[in-house]
C-alpha atoms as a PDB file:
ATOM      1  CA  UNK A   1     -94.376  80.585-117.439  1.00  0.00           C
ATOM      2  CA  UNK A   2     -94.787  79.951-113.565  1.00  0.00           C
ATOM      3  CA  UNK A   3     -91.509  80.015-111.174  1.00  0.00           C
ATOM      4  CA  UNK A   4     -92.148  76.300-111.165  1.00  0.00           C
ATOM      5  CA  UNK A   5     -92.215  75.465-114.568  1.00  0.00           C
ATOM      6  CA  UNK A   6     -88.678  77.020-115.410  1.00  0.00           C
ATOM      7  CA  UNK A   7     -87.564  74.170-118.596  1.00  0.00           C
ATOM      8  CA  UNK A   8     -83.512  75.162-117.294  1.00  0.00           C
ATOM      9  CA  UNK A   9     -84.324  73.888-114.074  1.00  0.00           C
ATOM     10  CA  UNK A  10     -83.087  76.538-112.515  1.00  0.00           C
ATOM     11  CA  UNK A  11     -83.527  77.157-108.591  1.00  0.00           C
ATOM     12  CA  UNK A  12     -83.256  74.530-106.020  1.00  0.00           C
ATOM     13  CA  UNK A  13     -84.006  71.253-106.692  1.00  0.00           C
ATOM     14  CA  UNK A  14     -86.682  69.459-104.105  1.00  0.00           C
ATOM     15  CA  UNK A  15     -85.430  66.659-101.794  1.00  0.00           C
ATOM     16  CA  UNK A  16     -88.908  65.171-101.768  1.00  0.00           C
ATOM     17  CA  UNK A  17     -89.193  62.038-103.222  1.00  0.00           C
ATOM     18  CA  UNK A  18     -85.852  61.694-103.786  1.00  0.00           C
ATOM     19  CA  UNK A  19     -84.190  59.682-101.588  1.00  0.00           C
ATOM     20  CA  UNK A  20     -82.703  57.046-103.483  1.00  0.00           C
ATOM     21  CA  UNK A  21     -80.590  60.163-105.232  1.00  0.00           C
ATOM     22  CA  UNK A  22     -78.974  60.987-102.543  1.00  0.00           C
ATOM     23  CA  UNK A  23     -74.852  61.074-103.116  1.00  0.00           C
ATOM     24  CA  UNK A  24     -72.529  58.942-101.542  1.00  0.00           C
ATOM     25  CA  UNK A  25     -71.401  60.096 -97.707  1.00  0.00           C
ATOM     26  CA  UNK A  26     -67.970  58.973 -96.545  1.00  0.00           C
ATOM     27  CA  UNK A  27     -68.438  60.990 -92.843  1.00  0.00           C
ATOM     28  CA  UNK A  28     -67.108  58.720 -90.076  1.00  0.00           C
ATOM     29  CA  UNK A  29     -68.576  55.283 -89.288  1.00  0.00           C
ATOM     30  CA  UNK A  30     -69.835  54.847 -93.244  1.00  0.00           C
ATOM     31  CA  UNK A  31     -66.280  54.725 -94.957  1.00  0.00           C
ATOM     32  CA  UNK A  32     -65.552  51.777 -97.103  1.00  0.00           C
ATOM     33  CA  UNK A  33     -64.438  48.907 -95.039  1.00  0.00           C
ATOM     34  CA  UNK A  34     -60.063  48.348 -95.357  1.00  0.00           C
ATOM     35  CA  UNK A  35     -59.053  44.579 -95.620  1.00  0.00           C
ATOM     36  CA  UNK A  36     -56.196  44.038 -93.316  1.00  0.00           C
ATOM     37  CA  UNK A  37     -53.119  42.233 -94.714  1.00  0.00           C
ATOM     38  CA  UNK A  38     -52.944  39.036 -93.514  1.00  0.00           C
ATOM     39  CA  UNK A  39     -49.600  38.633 -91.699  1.00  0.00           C
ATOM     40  CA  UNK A  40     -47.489  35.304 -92.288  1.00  0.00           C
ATOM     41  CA  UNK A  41     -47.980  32.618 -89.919  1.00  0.00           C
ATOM     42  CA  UNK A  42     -44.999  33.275 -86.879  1.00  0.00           C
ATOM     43  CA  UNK A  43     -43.115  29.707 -86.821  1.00  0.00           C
ATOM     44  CA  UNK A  44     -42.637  28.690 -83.011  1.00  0.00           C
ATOM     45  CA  UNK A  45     -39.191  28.471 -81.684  1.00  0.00           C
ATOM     46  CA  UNK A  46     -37.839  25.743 -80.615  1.00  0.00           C
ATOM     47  CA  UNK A  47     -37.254  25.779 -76.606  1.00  0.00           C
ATOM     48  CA  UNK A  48     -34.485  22.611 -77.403  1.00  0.00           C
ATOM     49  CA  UNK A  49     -32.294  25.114 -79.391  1.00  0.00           C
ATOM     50  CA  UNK A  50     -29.960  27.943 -78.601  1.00  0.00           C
ATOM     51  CA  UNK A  51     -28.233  30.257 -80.882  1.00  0.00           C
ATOM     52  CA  UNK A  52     -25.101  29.295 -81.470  1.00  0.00           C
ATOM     53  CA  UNK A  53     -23.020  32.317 -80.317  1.00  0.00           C
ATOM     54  CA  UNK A  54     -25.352  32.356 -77.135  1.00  0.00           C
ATOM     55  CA  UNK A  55     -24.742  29.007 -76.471  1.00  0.00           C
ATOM     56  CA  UNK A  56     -20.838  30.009 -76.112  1.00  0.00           C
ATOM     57  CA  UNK A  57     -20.872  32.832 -74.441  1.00  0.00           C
ATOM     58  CA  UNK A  58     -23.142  30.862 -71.802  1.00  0.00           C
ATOM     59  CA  UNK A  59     -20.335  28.645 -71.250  1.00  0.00           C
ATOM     60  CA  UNK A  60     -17.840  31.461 -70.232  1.00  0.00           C
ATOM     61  CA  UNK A  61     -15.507  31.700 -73.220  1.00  0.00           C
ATOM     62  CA  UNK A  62     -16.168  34.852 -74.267  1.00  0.00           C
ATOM     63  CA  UNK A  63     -19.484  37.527 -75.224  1.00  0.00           C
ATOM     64  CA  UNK A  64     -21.481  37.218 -78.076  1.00  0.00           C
ATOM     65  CA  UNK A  65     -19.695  39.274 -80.184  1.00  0.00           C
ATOM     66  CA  UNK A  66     -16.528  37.668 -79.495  1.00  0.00           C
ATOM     67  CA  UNK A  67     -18.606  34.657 -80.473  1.00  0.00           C
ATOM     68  CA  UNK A  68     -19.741  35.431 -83.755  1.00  0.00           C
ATOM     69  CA  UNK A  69     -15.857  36.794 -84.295  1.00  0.00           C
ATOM     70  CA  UNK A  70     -14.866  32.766 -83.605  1.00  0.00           C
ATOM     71  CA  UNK A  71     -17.971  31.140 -85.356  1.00  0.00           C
ATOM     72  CA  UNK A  72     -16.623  33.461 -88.858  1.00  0.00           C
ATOM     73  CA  UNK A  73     -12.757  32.307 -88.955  1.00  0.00           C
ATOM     74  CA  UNK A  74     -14.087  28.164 -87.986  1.00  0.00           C
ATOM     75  CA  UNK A  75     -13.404  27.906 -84.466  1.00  0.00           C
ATOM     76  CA  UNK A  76     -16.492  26.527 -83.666  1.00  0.00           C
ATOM     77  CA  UNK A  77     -17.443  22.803 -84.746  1.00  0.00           C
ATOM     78  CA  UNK A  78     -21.108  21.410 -83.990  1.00  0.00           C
ATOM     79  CA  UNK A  79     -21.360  18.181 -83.838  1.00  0.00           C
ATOM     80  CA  UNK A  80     -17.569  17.609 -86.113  1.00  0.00           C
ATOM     81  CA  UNK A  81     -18.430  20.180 -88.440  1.00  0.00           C
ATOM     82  CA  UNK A  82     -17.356  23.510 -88.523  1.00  0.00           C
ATOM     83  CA  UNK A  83     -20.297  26.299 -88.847  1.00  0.00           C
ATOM     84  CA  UNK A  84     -19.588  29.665 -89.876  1.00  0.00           C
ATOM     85  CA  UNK A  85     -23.453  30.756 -90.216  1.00  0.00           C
ATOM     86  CA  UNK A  86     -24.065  33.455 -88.195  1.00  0.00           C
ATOM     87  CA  UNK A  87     -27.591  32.703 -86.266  1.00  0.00           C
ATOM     88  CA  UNK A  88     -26.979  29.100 -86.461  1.00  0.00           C
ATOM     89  CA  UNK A  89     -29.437  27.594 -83.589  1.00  0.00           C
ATOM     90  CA  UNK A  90     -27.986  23.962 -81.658  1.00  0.00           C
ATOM     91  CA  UNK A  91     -29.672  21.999 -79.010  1.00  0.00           C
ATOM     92  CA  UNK A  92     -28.501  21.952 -75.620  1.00  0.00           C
ATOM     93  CA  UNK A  93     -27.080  18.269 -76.420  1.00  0.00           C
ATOM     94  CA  UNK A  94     -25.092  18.768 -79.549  1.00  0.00           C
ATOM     95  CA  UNK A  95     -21.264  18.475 -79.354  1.00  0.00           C
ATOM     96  CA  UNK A  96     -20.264  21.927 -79.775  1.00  0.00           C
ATOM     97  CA  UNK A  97     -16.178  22.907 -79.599  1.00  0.00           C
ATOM     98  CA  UNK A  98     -14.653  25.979 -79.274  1.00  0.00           C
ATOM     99  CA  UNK A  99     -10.751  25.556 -80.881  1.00  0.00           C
ATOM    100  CA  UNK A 100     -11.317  21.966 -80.013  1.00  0.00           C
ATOM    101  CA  UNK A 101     -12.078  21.722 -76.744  1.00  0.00           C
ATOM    102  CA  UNK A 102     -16.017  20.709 -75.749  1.00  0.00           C
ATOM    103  CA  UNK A 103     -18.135  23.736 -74.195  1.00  0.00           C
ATOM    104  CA  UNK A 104     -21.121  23.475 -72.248  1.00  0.00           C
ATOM    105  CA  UNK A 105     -23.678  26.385 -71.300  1.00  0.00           C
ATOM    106  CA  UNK A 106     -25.207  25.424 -68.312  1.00  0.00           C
ATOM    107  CA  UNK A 107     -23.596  25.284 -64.779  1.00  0.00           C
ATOM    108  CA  UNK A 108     -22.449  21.674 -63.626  1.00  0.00           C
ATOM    109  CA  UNK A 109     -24.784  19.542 -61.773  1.00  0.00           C
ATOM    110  CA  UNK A 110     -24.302  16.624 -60.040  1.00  0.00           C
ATOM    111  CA  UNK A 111     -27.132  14.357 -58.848  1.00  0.00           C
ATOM    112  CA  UNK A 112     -26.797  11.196 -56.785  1.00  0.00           C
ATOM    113  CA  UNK A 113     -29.352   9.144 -56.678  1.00  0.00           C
ATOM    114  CA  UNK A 114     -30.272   5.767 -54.870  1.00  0.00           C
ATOM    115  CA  UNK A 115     -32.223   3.963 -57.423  1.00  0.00           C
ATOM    116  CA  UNK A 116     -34.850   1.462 -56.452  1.00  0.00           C
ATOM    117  CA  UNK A 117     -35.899  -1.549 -58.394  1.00  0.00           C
ATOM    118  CA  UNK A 118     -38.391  -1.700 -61.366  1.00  0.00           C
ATOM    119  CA  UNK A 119     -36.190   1.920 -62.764  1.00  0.00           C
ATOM    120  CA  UNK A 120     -34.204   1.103 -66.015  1.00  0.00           C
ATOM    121  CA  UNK A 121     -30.902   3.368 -66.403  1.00  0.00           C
ATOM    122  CA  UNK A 122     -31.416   4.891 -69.864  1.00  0.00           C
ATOM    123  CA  UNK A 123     -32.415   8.654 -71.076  1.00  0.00           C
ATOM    124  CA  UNK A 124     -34.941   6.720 -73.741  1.00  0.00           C
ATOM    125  CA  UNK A 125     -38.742   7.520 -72.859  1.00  0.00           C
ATOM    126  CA  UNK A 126     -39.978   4.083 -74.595  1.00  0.00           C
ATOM    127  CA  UNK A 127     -38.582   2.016 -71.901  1.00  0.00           C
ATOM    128  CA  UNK A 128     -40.731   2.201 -69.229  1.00  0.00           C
ATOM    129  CA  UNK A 129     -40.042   3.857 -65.944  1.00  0.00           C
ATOM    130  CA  UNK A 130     -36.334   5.136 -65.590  1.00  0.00           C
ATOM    131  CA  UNK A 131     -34.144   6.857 -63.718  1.00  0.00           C
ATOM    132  CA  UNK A 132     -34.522   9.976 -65.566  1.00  0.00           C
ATOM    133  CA  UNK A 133     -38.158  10.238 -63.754  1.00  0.00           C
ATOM    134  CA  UNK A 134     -37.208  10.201 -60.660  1.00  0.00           C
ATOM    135  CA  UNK A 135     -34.632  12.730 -60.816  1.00  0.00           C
ATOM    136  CA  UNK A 136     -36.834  14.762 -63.075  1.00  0.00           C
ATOM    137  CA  UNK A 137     -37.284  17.243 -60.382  1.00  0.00           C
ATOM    138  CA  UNK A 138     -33.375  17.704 -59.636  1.00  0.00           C
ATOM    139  CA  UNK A 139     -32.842  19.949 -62.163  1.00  0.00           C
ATOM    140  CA  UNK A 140     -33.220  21.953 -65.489  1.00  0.00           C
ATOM    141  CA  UNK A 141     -29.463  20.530 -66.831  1.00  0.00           C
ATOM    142  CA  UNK A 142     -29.166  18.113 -69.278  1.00  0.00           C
ATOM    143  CA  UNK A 143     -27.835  15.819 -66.977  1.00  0.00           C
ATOM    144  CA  UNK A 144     -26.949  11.944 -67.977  1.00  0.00           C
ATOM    145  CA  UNK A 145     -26.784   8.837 -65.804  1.00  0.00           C
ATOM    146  CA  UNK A 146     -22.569   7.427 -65.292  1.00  0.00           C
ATOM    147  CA  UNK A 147     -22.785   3.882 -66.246  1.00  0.00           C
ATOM    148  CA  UNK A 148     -25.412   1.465 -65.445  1.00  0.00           C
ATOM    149  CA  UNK A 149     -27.305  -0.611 -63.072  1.00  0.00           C
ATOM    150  CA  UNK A 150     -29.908  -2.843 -64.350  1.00  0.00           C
ATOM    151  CA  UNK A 151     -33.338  -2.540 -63.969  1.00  0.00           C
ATOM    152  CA  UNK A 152     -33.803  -4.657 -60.869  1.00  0.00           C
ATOM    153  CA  UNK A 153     -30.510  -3.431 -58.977  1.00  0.00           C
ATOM    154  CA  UNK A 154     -30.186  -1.068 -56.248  1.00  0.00           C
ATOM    155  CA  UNK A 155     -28.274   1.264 -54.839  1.00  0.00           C
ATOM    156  CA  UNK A 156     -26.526   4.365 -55.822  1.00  0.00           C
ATOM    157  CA  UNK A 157     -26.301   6.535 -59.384  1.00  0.00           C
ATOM    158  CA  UNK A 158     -24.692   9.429 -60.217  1.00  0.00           C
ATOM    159  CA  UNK A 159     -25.914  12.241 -62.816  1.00  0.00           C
ATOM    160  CA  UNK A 160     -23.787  14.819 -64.011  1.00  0.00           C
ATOM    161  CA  UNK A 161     -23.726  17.543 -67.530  1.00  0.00           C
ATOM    162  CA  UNK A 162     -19.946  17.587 -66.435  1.00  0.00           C
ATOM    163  CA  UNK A 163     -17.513  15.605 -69.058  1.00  0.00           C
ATOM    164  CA  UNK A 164     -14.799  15.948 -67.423  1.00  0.00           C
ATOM    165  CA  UNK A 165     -15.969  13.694 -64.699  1.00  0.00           C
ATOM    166  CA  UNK A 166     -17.889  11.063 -67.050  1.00  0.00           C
ATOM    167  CA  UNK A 167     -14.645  10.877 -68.754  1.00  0.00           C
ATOM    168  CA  UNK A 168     -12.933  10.153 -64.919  1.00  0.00           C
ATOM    169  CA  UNK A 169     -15.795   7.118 -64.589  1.00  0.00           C
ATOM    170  CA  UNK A 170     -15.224   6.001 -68.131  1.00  0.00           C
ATOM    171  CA  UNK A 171     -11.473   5.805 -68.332  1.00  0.00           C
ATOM    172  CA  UNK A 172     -10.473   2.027 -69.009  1.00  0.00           C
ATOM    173  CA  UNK A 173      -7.314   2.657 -67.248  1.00  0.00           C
ATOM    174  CA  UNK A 174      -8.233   4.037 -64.447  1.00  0.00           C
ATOM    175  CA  UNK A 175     -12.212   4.486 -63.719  1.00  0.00           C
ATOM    176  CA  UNK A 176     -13.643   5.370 -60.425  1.00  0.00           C
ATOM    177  CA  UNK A 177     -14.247   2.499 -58.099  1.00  0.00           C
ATOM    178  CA  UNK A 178     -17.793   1.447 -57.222  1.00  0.00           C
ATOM    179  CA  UNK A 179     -18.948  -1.221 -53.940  1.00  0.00           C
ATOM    180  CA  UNK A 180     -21.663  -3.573 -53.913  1.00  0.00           C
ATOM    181  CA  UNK A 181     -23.217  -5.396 -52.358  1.00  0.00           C
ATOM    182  CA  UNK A 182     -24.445  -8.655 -53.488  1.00  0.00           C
ATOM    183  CA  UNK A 183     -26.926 -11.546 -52.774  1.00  0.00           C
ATOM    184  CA  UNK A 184     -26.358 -14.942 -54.333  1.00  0.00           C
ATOM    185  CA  UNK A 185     -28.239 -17.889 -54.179  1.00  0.00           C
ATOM    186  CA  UNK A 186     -26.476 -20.261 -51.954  1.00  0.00           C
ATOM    187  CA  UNK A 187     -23.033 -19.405 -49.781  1.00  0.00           C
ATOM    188  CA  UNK A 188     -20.003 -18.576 -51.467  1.00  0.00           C
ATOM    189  CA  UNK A 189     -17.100 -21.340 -51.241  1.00  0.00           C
ATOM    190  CA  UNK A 190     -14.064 -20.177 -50.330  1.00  0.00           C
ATOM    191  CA  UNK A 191     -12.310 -21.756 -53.633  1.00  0.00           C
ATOM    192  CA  UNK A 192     -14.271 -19.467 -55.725  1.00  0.00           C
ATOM    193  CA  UNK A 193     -13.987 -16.476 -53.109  1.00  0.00           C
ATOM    194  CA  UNK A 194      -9.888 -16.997 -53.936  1.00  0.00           C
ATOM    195  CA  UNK A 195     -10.387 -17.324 -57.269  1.00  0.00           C
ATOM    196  CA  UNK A 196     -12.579 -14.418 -58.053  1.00  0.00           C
ATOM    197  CA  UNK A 197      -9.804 -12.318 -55.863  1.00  0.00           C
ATOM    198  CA  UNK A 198      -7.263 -13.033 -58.150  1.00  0.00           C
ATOM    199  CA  UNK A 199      -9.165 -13.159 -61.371  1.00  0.00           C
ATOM    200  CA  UNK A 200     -10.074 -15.524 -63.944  1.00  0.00           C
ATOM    201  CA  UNK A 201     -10.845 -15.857 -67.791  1.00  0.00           C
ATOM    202  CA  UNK A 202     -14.003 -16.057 -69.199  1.00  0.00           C
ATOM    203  CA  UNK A 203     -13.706 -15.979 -72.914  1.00  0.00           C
ATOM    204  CA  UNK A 204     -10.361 -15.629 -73.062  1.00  0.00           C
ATOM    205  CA  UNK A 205     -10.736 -12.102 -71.093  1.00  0.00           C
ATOM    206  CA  UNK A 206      -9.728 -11.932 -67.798  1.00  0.00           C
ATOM    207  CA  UNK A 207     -11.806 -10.365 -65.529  1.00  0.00           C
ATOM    208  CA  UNK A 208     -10.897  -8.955 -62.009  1.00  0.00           C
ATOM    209  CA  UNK A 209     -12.291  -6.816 -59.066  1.00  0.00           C
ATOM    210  CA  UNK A 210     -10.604  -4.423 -56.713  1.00  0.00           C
ATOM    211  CA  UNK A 211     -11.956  -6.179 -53.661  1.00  0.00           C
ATOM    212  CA  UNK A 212     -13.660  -8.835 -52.411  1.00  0.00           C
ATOM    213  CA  UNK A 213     -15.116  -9.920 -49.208  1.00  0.00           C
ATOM    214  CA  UNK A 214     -17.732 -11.765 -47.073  1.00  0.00           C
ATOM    215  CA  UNK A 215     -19.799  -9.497 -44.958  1.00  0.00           C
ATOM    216  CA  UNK A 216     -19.298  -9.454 -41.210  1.00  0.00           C
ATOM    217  CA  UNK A 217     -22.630 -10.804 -39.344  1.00  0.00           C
ATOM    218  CA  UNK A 218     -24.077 -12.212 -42.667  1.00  0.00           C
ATOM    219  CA  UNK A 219     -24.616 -15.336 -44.114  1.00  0.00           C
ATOM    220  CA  UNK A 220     -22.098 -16.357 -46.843  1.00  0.00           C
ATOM    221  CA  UNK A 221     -24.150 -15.423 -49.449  1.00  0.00           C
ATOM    222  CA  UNK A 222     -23.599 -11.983 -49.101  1.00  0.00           C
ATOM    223  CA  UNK A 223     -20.563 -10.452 -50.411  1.00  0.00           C
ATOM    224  CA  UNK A 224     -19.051  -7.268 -50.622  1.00  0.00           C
ATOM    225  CA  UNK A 225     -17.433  -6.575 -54.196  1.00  0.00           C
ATOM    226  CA  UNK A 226     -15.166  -3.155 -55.584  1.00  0.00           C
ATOM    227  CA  UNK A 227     -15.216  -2.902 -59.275  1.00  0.00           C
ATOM    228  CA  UNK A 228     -14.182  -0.211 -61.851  1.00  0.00           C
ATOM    229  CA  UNK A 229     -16.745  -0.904 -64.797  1.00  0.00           C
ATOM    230  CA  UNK A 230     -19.139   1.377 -65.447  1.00  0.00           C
ATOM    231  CA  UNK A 231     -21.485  -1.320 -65.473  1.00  0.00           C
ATOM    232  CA  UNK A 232     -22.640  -3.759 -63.661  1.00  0.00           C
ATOM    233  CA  UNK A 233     -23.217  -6.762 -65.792  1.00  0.00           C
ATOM    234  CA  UNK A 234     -19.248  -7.660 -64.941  1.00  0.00           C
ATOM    235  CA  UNK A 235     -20.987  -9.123 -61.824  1.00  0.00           C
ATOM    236  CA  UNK A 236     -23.334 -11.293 -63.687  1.00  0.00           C
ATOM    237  CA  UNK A 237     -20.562 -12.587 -65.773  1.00  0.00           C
ATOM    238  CA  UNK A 238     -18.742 -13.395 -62.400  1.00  0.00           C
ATOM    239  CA  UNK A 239     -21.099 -15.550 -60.583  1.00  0.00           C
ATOM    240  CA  UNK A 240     -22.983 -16.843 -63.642  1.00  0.00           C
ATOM    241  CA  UNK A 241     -19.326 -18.883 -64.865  1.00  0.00           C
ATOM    242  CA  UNK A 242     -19.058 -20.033 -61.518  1.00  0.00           C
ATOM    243  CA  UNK A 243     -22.616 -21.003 -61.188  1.00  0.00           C
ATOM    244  CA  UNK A 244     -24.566 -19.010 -58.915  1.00  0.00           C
ATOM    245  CA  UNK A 245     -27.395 -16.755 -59.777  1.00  0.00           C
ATOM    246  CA  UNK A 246     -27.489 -13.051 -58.336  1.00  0.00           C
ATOM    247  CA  UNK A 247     -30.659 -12.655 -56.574  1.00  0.00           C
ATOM    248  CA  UNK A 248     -29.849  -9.022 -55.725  1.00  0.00           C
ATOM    249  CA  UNK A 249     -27.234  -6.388 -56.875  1.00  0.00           C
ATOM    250  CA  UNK A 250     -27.001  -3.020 -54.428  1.00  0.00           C
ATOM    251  CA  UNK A 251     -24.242   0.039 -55.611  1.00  0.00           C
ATOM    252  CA  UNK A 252     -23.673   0.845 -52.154  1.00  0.00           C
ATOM    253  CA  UNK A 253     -20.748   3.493 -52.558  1.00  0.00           C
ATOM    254  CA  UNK A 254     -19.436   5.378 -55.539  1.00  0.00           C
ATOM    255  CA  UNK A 255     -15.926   6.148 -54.578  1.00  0.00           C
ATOM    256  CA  UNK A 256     -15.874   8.433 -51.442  1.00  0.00           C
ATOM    257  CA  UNK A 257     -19.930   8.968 -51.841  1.00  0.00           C
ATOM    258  CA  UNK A 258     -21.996   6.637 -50.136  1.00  0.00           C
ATOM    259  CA  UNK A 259     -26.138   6.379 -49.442  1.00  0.00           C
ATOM    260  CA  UNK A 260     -26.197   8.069 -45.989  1.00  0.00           C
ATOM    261  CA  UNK A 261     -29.323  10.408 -45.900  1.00  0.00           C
ATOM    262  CA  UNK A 262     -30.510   9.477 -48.954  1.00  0.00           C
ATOM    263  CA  UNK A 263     -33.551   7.447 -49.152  1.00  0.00           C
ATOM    264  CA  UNK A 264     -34.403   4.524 -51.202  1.00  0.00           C
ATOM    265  CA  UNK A 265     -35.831   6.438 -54.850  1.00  0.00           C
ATOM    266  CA  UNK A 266     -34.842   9.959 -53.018  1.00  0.00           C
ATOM    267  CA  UNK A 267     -31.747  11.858 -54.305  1.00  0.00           C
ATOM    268  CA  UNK A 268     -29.156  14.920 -53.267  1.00  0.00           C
ATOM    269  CA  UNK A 269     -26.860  17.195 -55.208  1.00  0.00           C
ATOM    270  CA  UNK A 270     -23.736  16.785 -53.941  1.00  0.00           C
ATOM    271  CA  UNK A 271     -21.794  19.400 -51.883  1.00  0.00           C
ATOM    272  CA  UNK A 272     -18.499  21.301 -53.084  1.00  0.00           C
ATOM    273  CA  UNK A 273     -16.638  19.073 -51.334  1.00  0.00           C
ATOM    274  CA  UNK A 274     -17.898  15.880 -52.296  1.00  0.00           C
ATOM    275  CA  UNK A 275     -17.004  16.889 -55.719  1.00  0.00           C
ATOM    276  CA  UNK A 276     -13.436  18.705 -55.233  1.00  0.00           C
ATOM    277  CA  UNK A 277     -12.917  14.848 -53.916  1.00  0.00           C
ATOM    278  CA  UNK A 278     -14.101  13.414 -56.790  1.00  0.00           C
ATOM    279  CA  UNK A 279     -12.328  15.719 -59.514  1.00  0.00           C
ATOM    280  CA  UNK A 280      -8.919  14.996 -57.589  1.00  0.00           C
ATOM    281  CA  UNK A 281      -9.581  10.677 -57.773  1.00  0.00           C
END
């Protein structure tokens, strides 16, 4: 028997023609492709909220540790409920108290602005143009509008994240006293002049100003009115009982502040002194 007729098959085998028998190589580049685990979807944050124990600690009360020592025992409410979840998130605007008293993270801010026409005072964003766009720019506090002035009235508008000083405007006592002034329709008579000065009833509810007075140089039909109300519709009240229409309403001073150097729809943050004044009023 030939070398090449061996029936145990013995001696090496010959590649040729056998290609299809070749075995399996796992060198680099030919290894059996690895599915990757898919990873769960991250859930965005929300840039509104703020953990809890961050948002005290930016107020100044304490650190974060400190914090989460408070939030545990319920000495932290949100909103008039106590939390004791550590990692709870709030928004900027929640009513969050430390012991009871109200905290706020950011730094005060106070805006004045003199508001033209066609701007309606409200934070809503269905309303139309309001203040809050032109003041958008002021800055990155949750600042709110004190009181109101309607959409068509003029004149000055102050923002402010402080609540101590909202409180100050909002007092029914005492309030802060505000100075228009106004256009009506046809000259004032001196009989309603005296009786606006010493106040009336309307409904059973007696309304009254601080001051009143015609404007020197100006027809009678300009006036020059103090109130305390947040508000201005007090002024509609007035001249719509005694039967004159209001054919313009301008805030021209807010207590000590008044609209020197600030341009109609333009607005300033007050300086440290303008509001040392108005925290001692």
């Amino acid at each position: 028997m030939s070398r090449h007729q061996d029936s145990k098959g013995r001696g090496k085998t010959s590649g040729r023609g056998q290609a299809n028998s070749k075995s399996k190589s796992f060198a680099r580049g030919n290894a059996p492709f690895k599915k990757k685990a898919q990873s769960k979807p991250k859930v965005p944050s929300n840039p509104d909220e703020i953990r809890l124990n961050k948002y005290i600690a930016n107020s100044g009360i304490c650190s974060r540790r400190e914090a989460d020592e408070s939030i545990a025992i319920g000495l932290v409410t949100v909103n008039g409920k106590v939390v004791t979840e550590m990692g709870h998130k709030v928004k900027r605007s929640d009513d969050v108290r430390f012991d009871g008293q109200r905290i706020n993270p950011e730094p005060n801010v106070y805006v004045l602005l003199n508001k033209p026409k066609g701007f309606a005072t409200t934070t809503a964003q269905s309303k139309g143009p309001t203040v809050m766009d032109l003041v958008a720019n002021a800055t990155n506090a949750n600042i709110k509008p004190i009181g109101r002035l309607g959409r068509n009235s003029l004149g000055l508008l102050l923002f402010t994240n402080d609540d101590k000083i909202v409180q100050k405007f909002t007092n029914s006592k005492n309030g802060v006293a505000r100075l228009f002034q106004v256009e009506l329709d046809r000259n004032l008579k001196f009989d309603d002049f005296k009786k606006i000065q010493e106040g009336f009833k309307v409904n059973d509810k007696l309304i009254t100003v601080e001051e009143i007075s015609y404007i020197d140089g100006e027809p009678k039909n300009s006036i020059g009115i103090k109130i305390k109300n947040t508000g201005n519709s007090v002024l509609r009240t007035i001249f719509e009982t005694l039967k004159y229409d209001l054919v313009k309403v301008d805030c021209v001073a807010i207590a000590h502040l008044t609209k020197k150097d600030i341009p109609r729809g333009h607005w300033k943050h007050l300086t440290e002194q303008e509001v040392n004044t108005l925290k001692m009023l």
